[in-house]
Protein backbone atom coordinates (compact mmCIF):
# COMPACT_ATOMS: atom_id res chain seq x y z
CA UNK A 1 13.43 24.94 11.24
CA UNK A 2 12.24 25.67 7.75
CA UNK A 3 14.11 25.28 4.63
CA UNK A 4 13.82 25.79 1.19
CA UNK A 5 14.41 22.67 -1.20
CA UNK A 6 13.88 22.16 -4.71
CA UNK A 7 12.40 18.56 -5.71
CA UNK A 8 12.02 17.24 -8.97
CA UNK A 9 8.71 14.83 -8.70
CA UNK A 10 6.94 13.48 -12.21
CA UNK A 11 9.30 15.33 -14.42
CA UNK A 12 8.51 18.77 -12.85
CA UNK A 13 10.45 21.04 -10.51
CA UNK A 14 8.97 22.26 -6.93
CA UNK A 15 10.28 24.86 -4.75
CA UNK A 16 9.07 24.11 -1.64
CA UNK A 17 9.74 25.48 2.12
CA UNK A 18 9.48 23.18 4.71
CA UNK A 19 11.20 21.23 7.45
CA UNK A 20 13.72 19.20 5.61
CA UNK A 21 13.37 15.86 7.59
CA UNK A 22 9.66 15.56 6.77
CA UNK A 23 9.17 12.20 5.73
CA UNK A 24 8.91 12.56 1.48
CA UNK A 25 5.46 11.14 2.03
CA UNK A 26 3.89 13.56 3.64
CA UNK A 27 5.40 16.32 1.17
CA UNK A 28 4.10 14.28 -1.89
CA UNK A 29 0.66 14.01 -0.34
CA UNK A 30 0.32 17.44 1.57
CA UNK A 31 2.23 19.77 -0.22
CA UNK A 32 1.94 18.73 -3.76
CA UNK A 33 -1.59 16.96 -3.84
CA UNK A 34 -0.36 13.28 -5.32
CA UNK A 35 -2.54 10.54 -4.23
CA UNK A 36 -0.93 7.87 -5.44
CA UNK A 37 1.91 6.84 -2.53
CA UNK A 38 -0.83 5.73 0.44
CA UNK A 39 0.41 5.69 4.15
CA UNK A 40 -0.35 2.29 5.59
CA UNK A 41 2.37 1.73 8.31
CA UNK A 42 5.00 4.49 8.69
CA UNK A 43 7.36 1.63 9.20
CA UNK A 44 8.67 1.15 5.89
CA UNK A 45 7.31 -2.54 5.76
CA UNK A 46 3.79 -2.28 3.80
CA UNK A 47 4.34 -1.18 0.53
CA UNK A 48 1.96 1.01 -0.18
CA UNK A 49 3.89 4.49 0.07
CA UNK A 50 6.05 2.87 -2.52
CA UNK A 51 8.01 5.67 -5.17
CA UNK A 52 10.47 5.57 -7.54
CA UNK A 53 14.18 7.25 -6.57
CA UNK A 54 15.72 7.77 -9.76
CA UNK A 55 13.73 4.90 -11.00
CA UNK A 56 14.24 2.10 -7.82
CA UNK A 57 11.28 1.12 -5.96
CA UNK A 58 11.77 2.73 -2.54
CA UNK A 59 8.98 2.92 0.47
CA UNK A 60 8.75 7.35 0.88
CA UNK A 61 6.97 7.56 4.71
CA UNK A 62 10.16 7.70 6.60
CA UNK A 63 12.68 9.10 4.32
CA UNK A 64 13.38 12.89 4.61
CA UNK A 65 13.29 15.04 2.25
CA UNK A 66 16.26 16.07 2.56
CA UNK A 67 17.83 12.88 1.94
CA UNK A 68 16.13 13.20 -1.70
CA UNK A 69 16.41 16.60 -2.75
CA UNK A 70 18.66 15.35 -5.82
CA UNK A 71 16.74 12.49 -7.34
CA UNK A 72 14.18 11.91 -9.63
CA UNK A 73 10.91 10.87 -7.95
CA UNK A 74 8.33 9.65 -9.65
CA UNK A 75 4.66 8.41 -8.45
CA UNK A 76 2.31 6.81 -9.51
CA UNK A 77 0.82 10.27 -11.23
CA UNK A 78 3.85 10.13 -12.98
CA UNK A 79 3.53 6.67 -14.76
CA UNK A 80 0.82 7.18 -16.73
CA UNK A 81 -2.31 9.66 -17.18
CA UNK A 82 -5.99 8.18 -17.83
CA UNK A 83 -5.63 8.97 -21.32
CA UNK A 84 -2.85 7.03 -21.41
CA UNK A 85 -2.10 4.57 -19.10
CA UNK A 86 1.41 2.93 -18.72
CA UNK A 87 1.01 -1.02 -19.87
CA UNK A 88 1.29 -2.11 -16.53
CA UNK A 89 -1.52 -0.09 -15.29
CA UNK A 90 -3.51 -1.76 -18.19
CA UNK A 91 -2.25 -5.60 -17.29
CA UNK A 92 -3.28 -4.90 -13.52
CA UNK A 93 -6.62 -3.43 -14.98
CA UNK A 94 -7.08 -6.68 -17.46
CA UNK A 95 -6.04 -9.02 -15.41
CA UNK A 96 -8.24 -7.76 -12.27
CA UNK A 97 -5.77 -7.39 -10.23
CA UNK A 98 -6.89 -5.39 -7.56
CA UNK A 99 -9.35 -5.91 -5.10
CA UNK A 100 -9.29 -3.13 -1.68
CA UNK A 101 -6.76 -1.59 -3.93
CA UNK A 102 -4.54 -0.20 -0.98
CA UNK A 103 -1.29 -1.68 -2.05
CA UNK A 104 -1.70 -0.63 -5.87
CA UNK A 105 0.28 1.91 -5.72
CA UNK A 106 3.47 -0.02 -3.71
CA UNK A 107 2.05 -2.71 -6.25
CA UNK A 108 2.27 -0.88 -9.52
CA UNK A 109 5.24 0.84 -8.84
CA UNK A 110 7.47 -2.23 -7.75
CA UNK A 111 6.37 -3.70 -11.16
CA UNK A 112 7.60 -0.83 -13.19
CA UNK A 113 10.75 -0.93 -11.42
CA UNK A 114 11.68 -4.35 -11.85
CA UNK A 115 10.83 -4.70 -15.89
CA UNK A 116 13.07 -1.05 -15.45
CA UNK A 117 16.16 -3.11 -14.46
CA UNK A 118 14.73 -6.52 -15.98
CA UNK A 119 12.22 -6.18 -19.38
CA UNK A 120 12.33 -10.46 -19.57
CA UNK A 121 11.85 -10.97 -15.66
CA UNK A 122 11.23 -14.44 -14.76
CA UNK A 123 8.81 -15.49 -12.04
CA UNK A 124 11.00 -15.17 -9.51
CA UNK A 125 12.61 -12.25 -10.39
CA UNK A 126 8.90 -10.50 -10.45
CA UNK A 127 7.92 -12.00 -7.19
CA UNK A 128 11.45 -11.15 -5.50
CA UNK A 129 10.26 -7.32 -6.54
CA UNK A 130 7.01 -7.33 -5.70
CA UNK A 131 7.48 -9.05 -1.89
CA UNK A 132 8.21 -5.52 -0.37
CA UNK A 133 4.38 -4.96 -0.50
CA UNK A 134 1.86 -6.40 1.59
CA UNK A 135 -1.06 -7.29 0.00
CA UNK A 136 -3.95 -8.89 2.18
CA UNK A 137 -6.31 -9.39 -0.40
CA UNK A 138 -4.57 -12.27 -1.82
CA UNK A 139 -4.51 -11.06 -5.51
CA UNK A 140 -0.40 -11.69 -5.92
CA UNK A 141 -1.14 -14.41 -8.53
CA UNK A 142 -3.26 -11.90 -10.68
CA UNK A 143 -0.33 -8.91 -9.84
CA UNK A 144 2.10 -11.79 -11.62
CA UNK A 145 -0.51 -12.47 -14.43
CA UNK A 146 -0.23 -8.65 -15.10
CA UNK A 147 3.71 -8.20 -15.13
CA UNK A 148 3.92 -11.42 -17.51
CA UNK A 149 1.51 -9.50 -19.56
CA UNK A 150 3.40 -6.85 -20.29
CA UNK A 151 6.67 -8.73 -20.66
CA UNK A 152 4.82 -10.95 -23.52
């Protein structure tokens, strides 16, 4: 059964009508044409449909809509543009800190919620962020080299 929701995603209001458990993924993707959040499991356990809820880190591929109809949600569209990219987006491009690139996004926006809730993270307090997202490539040492970056 359709509904009609309003979300607020990147600072802009959509009206949207749709079945309200669809997993916020798949509305982000399909409905409003953001790129950013990738689906790599569906289980919750990658990373790399990563969001912000009203600024947290949270995976999007099996949370309904629904459940987020008041909250702000931001991806990674909404960090920064290419004319001006947000300073973490710079670090990770600096420090070359992507390789396949699939788990940038859960990547990038784990980073910009921890130095949210913690400008002066420590080590562990950027690792403890970042471990949500799988990253096969084996580039977490140059993902830390970018967060200290922007924290110096």
């Amino acid at each position: 059964m359709k509904t009609t929701l309003q979300l607020r995603v990147n600072g802009a209001s959509h009206t949207l009508t749709l079945d309200p458990t669809t997993p916020l993924l798949y509305v982000l993707r399909n409905q409003l044409q953001l790129n950013g959040p990738k689906f790599g499991c569906g289980l919750q356990q990658c990373g790399a449909c990563m969001v912000l809820l009203d600024g947290k880190a949270q995976p999007s591929c099996m949370i309904a809509v629904e459940v987020v109809k008041n909250q702000e949600i931001t991806t990674l569209e909404g960090i920064g543009s290419a004319q001006k990219l947000h300073p973490l987006q710079q670090a990770f491009i600096d420090e070359q800190a992507a390789q396949c690139g699939y788990c940038l996004n859960g990547m990038l926006m784990s980073a910009v919620s921890v130095l949210a809730e913690n400008p002066k993270a420590d080590d562990a307090a950027i690792r403890e962020g970042l471990e949500r997202v799988l990253c096969r490539c084996g580039t977490q040492a140059r993902f830390l080299r970018a967060v200290k970056r922007v924290i110096r």
